[in-house]
PDB file of N, CA and C in Angstrom:
ATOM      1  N   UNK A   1     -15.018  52.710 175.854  1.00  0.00           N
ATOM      2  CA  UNK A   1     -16.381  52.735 176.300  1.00  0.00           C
ATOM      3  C   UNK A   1     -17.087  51.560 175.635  1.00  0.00           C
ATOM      4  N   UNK A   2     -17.603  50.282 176.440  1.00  0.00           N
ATOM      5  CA  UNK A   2     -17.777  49.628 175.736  1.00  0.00           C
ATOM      6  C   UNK A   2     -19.351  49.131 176.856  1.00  0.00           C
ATOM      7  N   UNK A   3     -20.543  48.156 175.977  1.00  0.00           N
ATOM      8  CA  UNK A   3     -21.294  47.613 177.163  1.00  0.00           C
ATOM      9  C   UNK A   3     -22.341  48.778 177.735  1.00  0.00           C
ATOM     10  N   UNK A   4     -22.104  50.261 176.740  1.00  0.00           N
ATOM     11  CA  UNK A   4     -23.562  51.391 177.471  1.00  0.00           C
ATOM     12  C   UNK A   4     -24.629  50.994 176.795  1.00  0.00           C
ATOM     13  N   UNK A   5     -25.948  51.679 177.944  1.00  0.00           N
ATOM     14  CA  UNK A   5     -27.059  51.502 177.069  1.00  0.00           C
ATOM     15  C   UNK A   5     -27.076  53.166 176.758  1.00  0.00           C
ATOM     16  N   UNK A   6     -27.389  53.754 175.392  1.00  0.00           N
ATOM     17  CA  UNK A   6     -28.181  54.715 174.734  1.00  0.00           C
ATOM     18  C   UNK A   6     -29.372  54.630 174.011  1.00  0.00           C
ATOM     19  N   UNK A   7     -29.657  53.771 174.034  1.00  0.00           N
ATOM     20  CA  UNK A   7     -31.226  53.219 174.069  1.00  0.00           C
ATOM     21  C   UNK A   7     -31.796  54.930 173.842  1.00  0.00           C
ATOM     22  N   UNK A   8     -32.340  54.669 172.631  1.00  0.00           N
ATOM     23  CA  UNK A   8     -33.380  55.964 172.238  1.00  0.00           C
ATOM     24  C   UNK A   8     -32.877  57.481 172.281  1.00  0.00           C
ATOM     25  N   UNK A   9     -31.107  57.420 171.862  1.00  0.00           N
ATOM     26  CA  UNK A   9     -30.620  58.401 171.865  1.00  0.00           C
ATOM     27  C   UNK A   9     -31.059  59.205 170.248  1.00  0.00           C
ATOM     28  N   UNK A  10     -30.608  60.373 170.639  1.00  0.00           N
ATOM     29  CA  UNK A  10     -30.923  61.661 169.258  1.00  0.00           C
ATOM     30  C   UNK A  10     -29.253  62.176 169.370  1.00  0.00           C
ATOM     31  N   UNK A  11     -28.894  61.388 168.251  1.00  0.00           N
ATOM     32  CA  UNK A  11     -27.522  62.614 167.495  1.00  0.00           C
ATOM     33  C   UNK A  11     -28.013  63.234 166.650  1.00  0.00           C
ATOM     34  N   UNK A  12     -28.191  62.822 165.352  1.00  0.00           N
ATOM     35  CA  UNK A  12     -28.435  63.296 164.283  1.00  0.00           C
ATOM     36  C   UNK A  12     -27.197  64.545 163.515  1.00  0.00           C
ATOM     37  N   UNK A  13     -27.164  64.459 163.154  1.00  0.00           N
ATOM     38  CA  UNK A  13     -25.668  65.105 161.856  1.00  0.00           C
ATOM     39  C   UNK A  13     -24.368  65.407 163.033  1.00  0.00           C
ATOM     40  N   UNK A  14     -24.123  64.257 163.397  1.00  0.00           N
ATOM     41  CA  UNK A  14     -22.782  64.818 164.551  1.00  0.00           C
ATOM     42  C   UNK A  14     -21.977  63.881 163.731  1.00  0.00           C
ATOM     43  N   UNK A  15     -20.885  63.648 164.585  1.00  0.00           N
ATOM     44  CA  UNK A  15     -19.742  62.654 164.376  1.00  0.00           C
ATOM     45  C   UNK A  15     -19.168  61.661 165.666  1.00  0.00           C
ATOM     46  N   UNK A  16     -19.464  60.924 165.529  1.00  0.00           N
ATOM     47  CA  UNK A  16     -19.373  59.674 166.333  1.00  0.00           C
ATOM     48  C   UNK A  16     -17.716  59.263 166.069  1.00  0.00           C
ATOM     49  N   UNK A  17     -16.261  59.627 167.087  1.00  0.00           N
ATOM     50  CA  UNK A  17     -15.392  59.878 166.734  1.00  0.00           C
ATOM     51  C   UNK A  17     -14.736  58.924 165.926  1.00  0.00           C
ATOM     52  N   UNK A  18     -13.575  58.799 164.849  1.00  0.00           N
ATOM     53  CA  UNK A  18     -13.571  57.930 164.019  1.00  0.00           C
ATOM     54  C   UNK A  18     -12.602  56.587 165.247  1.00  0.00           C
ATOM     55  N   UNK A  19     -12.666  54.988 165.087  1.00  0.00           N
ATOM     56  CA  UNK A  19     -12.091  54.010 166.296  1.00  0.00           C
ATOM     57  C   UNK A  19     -12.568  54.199 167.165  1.00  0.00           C
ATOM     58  N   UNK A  20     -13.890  54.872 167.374  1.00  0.00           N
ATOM     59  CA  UNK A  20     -14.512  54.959 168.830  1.00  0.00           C
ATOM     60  C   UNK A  20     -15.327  52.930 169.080  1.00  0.00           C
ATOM     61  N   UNK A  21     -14.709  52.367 170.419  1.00  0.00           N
ATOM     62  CA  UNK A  21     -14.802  51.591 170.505  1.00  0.00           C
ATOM     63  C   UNK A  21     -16.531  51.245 171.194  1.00  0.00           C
ATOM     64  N   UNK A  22     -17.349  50.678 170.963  1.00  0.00           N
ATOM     65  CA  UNK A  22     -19.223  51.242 171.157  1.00  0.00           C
ATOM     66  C   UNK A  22     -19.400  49.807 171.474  1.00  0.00           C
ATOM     67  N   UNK A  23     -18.674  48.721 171.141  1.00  0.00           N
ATOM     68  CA  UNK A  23     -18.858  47.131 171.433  1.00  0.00           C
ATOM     69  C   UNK A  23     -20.058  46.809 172.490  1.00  0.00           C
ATOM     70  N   UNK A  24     -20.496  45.979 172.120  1.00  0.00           N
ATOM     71  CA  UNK A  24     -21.994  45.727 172.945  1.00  0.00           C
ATOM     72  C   UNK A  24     -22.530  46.249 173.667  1.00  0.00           C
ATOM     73  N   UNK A  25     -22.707  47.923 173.312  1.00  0.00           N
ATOM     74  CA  UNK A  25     -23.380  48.627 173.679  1.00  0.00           C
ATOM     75  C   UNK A  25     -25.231  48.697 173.123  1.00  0.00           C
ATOM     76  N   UNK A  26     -25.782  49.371 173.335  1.00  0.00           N
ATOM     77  CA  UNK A  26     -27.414  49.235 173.505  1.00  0.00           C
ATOM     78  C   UNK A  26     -27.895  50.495 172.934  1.00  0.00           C
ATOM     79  N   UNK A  27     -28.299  50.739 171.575  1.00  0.00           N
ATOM     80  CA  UNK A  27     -28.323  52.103 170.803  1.00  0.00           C
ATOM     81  C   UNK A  27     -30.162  51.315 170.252  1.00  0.00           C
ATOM     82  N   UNK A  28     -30.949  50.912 171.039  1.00  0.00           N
ATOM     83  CA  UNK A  28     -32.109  50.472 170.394  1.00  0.00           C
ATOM     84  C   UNK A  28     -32.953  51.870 170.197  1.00  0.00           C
ATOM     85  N   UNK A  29     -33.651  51.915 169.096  1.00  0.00           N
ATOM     86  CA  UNK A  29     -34.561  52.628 168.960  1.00  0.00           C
ATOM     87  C   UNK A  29     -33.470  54.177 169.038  1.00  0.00           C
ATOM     88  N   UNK A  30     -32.917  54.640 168.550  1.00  0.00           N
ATOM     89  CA  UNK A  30     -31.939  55.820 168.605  1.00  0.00           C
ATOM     90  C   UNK A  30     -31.917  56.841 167.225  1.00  0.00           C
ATOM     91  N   UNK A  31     -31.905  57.689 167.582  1.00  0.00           N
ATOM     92  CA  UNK A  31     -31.791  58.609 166.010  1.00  0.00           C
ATOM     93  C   UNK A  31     -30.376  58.890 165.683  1.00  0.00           C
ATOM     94  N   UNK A  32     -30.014  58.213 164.321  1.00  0.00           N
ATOM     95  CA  UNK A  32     -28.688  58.816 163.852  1.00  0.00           C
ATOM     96  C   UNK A  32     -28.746  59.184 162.813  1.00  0.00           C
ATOM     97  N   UNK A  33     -29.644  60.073 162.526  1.00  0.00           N
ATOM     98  CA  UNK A  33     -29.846  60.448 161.255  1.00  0.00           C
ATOM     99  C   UNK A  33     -28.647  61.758 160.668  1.00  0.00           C
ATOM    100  N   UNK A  34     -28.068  61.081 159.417  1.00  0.00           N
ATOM    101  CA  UNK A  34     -27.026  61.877 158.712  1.00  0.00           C
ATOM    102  C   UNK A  34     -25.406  62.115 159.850  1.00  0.00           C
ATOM    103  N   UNK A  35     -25.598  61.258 160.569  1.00  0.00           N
ATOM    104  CA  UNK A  35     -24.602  60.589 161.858  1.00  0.00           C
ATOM    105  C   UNK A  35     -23.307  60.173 160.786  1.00  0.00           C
ATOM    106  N   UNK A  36     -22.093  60.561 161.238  1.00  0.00           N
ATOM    107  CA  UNK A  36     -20.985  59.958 160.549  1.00  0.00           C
ATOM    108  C   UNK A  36     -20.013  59.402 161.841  1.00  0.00           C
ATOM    109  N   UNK A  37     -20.528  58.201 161.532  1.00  0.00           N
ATOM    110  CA  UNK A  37     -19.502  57.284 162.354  1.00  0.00           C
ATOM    111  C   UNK A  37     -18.606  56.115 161.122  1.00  0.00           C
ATOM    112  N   UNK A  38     -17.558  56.755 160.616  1.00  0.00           N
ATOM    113  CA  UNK A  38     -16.744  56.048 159.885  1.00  0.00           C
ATOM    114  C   UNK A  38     -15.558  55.527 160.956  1.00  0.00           C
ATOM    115  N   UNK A  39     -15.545  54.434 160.715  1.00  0.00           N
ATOM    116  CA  UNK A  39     -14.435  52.980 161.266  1.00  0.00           C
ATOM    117  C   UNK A  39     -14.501  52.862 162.951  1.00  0.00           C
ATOM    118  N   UNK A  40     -16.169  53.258 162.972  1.00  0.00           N
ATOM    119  CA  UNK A  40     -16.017  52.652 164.405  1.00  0.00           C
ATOM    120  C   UNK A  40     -16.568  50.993 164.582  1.00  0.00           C
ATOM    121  N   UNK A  41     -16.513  50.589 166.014  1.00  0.00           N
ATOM    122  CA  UNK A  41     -16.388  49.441 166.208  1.00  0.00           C
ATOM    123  C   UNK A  41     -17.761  49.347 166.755  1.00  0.00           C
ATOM    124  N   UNK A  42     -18.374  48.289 165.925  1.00  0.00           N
ATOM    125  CA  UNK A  42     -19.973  48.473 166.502  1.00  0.00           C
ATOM    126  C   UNK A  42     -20.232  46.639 167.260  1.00  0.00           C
ATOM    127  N   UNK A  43     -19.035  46.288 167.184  1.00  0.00           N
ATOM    128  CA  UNK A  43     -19.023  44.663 167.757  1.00  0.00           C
ATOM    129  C   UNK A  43     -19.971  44.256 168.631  1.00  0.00           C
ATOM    130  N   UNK A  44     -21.145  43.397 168.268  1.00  0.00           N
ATOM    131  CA  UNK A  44     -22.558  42.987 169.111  1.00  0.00           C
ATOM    132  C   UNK A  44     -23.146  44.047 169.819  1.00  0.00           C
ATOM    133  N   UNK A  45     -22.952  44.848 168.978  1.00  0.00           N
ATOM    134  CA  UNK A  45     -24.260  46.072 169.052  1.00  0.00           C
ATOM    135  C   UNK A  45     -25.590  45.746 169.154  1.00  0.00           C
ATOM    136  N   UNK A  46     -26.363  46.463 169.439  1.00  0.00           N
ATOM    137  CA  UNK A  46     -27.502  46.769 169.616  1.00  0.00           C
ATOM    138  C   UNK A  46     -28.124  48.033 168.944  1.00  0.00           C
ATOM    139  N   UNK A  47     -28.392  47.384 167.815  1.00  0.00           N
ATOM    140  CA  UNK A  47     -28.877  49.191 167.003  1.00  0.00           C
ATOM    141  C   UNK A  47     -29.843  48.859 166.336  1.00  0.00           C
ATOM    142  N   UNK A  48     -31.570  47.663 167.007  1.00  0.00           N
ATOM    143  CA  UNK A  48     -32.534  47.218 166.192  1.00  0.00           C
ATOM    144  C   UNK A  48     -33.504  48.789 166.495  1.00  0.00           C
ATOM    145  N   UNK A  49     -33.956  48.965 165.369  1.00  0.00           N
ATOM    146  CA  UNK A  49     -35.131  49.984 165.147  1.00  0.00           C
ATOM    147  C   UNK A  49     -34.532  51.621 165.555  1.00  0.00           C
ATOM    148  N   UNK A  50     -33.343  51.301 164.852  1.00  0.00           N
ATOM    149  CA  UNK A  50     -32.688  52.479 164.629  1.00  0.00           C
ATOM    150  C   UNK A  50     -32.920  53.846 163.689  1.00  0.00           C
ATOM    151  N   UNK A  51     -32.883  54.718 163.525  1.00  0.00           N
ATOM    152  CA  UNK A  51     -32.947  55.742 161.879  1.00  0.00           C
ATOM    153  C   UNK A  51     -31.335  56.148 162.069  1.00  0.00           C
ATOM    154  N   UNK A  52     -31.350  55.599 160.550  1.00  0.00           N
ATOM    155  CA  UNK A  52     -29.713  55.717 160.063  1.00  0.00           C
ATOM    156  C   UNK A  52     -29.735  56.366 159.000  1.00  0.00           C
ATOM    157  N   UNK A  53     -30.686  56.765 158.913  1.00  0.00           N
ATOM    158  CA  UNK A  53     -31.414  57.804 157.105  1.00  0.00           C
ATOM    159  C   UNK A  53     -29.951  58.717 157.162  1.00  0.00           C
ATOM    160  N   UNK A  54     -29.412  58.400 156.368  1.00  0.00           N
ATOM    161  CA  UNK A  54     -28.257  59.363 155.479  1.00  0.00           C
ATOM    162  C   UNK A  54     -27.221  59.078 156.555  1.00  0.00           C
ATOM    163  N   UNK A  55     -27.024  58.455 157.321  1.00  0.00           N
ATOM    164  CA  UNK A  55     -25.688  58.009 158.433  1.00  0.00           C
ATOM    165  C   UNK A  55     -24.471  56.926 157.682  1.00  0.00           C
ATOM    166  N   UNK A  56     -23.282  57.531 158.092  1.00  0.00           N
ATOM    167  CA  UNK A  56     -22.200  56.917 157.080  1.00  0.00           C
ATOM    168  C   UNK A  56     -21.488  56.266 158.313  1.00  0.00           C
ATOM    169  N   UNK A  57     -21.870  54.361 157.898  1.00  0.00           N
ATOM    170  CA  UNK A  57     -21.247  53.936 158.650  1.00  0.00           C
ATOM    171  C   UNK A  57     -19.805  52.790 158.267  1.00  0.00           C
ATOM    172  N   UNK A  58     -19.406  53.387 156.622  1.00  0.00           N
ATOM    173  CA  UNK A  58     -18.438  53.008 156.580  1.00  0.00           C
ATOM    174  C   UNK A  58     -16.876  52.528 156.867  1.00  0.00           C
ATOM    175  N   UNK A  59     -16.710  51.847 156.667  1.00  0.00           N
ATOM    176  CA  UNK A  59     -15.323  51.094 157.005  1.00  0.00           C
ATOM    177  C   UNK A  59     -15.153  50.968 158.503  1.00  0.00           C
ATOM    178  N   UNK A  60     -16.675  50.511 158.908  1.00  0.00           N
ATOM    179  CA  UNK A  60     -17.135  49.999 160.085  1.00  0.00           C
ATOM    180  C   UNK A  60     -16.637  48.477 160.790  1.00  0.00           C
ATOM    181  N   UNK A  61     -16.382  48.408 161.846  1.00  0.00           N
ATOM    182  CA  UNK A  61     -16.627  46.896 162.515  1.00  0.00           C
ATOM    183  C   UNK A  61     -17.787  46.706 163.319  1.00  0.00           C
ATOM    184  N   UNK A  62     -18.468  45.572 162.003  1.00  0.00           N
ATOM    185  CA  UNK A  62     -19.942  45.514 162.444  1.00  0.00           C
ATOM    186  C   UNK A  62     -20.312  44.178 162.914  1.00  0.00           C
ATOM    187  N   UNK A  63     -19.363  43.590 163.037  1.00  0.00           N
ATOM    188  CA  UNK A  63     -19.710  41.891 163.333  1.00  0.00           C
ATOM    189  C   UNK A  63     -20.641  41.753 164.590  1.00  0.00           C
ATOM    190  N   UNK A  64     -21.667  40.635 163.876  1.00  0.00           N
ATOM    191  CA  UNK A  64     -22.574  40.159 164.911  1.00  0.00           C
ATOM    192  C   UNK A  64     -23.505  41.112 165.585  1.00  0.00           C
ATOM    193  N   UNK A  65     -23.256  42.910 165.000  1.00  0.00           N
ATOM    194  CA  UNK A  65     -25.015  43.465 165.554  1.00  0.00           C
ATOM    195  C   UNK A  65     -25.555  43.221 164.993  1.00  0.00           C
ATOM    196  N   UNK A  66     -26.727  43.871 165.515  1.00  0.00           N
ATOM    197  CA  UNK A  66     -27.628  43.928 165.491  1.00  0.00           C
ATOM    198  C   UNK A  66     -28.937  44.821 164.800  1.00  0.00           C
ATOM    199  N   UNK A  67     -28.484  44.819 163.170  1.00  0.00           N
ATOM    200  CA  UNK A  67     -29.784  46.116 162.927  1.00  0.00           C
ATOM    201  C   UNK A  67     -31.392  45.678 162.336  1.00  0.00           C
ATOM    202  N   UNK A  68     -31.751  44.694 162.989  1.00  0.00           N
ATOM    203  CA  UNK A  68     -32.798  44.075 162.610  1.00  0.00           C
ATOM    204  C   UNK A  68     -33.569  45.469 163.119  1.00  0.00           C
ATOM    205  N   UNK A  69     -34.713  45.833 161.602  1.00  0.00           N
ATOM    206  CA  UNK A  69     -35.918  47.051 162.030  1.00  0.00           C
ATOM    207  C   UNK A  69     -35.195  48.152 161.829  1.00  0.00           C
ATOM    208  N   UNK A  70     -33.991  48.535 161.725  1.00  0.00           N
ATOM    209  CA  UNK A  70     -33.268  49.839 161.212  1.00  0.00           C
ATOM    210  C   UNK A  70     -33.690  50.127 160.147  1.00  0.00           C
ATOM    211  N   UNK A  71     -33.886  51.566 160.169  1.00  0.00           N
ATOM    212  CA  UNK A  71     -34.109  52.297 158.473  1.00  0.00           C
ATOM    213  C   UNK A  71     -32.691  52.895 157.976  1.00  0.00           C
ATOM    214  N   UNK A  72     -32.347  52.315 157.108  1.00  0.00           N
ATOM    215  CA  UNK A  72     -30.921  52.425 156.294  1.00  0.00           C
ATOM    216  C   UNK A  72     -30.708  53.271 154.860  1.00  0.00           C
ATOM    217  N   UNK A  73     -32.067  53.703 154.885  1.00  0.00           N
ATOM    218  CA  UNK A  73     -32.497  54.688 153.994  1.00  0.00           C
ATOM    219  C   UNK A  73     -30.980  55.810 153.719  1.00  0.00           C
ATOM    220  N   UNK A  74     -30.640  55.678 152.434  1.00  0.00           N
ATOM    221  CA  UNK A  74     -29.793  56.349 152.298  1.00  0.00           C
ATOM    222  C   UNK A  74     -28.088  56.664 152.993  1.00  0.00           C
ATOM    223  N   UNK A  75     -28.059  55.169 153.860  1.00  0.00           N
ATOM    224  CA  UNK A  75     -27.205  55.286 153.893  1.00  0.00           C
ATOM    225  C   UNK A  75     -25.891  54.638 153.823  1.00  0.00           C
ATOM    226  N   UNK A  76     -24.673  54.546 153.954  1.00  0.00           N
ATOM    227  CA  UNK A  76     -23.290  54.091 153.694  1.00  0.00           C
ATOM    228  C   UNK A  76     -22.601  52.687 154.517  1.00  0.00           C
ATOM    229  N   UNK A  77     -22.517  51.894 154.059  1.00  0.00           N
ATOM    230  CA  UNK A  77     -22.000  50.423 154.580  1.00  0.00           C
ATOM    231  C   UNK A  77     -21.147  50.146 154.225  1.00  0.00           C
ATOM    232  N   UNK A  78     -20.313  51.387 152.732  1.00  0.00           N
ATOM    233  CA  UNK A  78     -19.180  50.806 152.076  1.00  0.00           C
ATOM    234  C   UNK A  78     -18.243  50.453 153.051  1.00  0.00           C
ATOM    235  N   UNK A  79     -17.667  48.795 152.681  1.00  0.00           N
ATOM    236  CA  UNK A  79     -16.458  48.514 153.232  1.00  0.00           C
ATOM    237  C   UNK A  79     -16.281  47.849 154.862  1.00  0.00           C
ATOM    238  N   UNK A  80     -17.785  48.071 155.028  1.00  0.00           N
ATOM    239  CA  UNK A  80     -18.018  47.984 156.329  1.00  0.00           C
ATOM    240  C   UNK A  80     -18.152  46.406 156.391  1.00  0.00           C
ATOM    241  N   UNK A  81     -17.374  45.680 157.970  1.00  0.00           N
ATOM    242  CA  UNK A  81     -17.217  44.483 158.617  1.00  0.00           C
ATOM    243  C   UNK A  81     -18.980  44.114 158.680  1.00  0.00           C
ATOM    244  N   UNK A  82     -19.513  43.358 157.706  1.00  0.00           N
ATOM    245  CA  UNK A  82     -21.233  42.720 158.323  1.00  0.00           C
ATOM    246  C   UNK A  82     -21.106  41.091 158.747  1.00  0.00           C
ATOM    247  N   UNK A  83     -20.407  40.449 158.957  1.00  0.00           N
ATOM    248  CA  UNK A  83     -19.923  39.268 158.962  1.00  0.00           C
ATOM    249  C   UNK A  83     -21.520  39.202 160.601  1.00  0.00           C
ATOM    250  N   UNK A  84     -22.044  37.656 160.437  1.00  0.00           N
ATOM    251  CA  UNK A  84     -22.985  37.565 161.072  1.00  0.00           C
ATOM    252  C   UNK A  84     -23.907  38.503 161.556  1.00  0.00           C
ATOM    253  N   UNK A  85     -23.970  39.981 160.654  1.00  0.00           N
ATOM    254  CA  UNK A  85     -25.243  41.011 161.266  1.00  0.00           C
ATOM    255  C   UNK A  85     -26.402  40.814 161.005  1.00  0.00           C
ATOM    256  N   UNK A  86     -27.322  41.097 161.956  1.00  0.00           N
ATOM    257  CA  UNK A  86     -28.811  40.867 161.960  1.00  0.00           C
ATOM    258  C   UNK A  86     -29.356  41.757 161.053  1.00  0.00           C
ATOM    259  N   UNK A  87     -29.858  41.636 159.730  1.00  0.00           N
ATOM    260  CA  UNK A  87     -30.759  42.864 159.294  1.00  0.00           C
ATOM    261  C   UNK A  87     -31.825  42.403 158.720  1.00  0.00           C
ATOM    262  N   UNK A  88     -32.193  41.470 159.718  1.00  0.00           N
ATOM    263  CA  UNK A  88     -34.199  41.636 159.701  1.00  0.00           C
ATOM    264  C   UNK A  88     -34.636  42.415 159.718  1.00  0.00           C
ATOM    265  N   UNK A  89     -35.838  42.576 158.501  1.00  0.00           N
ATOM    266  CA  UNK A  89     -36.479  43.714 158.626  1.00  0.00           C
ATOM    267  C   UNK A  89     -36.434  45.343 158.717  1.00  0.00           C
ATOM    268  N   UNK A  90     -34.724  45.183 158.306  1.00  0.00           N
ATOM    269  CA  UNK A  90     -34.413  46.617 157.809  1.00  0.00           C
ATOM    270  C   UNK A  90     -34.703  47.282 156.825  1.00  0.00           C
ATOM    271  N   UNK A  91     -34.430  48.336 156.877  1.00  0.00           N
ATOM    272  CA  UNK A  91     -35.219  49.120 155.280  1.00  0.00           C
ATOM    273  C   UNK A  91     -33.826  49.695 154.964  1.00  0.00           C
ATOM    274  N   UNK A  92     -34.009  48.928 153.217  1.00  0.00           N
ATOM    275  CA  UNK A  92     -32.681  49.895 152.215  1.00  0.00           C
ATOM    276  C   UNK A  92     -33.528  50.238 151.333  1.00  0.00           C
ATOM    277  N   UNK A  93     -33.073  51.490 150.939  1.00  0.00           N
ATOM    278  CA  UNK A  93     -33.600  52.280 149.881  1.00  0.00           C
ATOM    279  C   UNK A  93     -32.370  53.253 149.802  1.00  0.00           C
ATOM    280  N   UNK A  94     -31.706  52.834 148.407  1.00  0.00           N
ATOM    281  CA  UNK A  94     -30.803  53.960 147.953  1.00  0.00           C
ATOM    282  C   UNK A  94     -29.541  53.833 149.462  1.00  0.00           C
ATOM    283  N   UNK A  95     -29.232  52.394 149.593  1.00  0.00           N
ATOM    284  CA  UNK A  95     -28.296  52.209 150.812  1.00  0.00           C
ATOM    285  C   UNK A  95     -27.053  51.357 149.615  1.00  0.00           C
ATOM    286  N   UNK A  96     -25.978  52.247 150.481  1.00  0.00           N
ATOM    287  CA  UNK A  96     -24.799  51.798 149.926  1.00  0.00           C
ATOM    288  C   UNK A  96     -24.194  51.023 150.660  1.00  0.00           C
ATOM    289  N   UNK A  97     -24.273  49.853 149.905  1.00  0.00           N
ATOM    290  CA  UNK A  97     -23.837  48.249 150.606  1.00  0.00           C
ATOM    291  C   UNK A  97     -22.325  48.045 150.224  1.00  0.00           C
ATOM    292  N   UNK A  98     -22.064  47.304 151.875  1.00  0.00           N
ATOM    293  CA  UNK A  98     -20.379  46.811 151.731  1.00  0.00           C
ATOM    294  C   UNK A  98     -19.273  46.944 150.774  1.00  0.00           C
ATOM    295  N   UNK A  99     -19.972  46.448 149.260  1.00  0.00           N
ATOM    296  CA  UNK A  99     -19.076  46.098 148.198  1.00  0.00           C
ATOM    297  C   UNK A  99     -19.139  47.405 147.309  1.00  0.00           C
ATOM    298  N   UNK A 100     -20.056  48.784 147.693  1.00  0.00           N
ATOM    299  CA  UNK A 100     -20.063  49.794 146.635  1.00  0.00           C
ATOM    300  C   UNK A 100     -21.139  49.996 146.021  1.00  0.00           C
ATOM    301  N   UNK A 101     -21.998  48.954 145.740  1.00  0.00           N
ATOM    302  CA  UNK A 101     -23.359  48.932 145.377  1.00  0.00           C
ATOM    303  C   UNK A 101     -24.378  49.477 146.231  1.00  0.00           C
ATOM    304  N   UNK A 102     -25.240  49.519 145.058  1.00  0.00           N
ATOM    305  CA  UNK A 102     -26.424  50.104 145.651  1.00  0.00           C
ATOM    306  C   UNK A 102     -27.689  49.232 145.950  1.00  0.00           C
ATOM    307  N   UNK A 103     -28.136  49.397 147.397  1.00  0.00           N
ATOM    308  CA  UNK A 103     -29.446  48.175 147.667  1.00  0.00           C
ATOM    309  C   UNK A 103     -30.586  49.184 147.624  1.00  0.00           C
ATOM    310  N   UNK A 104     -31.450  48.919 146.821  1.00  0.00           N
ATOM    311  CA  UNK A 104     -32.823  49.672 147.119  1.00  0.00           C
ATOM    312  C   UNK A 104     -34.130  48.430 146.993  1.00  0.00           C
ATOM    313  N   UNK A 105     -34.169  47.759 147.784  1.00  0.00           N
ATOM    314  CA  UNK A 105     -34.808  46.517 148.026  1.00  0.00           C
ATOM    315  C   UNK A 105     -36.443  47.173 148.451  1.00  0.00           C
ATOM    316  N   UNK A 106     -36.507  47.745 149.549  1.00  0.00           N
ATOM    317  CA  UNK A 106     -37.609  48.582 149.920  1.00  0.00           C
ATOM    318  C   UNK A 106     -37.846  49.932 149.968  1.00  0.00           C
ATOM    319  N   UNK A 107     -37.791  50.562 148.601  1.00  0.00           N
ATOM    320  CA  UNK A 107     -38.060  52.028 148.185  1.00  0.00           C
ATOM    321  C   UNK A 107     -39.064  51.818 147.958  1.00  0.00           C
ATOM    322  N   UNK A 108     -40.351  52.670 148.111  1.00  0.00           N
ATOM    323  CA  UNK A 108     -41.550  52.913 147.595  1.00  0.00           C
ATOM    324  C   UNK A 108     -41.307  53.428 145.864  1.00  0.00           C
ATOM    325  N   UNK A 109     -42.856  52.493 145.205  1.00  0.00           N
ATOM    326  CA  UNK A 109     -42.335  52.168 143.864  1.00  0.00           C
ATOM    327  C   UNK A 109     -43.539  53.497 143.602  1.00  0.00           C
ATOM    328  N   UNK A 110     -43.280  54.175 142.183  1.00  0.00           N
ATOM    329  CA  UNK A 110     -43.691  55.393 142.185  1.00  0.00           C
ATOM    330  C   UNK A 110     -45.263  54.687 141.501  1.00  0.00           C
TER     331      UNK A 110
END
C-alpha cells in the first residue's frame, strides 16, 4: 500500500503493522497518538502537523518525510532511518532521538 491519502486520520494506541510499506503516502494533520508503528517504511511521507505524542516510531524508514509541524512530544525515533527528513517546526519534548538520546528542545520551562 503505497501513495494513500489519510490526511486527518485518528488511530491513536493501535499498531500500524510492523514492514507495513506507507511510502508516499499523505497522513497530514492525523492523530497517532501512543501509535506503535515500529520498522515501518515511511519513505516521502507526508506526516506535517501530525500528533505523535507517545507514538513509537522506531527502527523506522524515514527518509525524505516529511514531519515539519508534528508534535513529537514523547515520542520514539530510536534507530530510526531520518536521512533528509523535514522537521520544521516540530515539537520535541522528552522525544527519543535516533541515537538513544533524549531531545527536549521545546518543553515548556516550569
Amino acid at each position: 500500500m503505497t501513495g494513500v491519502d489519510l490526511g486527518a486520520t485518528r488511530v491513536g494506541r493501535d499498531f500500524i503493522r510492523k514492514g507495513a510499506n506507507l511510502r508516499d503516502s499523505n497522513f497530514e494533520g492525523g492523530n497517532f497518538i501512543g501509535t506503535r508503528m515500529f520498522r515501518i517504511h515511511l519513505e516521502s511521507a507526508n506526516m506535517s502537523n501530525t500528533d505523535l505524542t507517545h507514538a513509537d516510531i522506531s527502527s523506522a524508514s524515514l527518509y525524505q518525510a516529511d514531519f515539519s509541524g508534528a508534535n513529537l512530544t514523547n515520542a520514539n525515533l530510536e534507530l530510526s532511518d531520518i536521512d533528509e527528513v523535514s522537521f520544521e517546526g516540530a515539537i520535541f519534548c522528552n522525544t527519543k532521538w535516533t541515537d538513544g538520546t533524549t531531545r527536549n528542545d521545546d518543553c515548556p520551562t516550569p
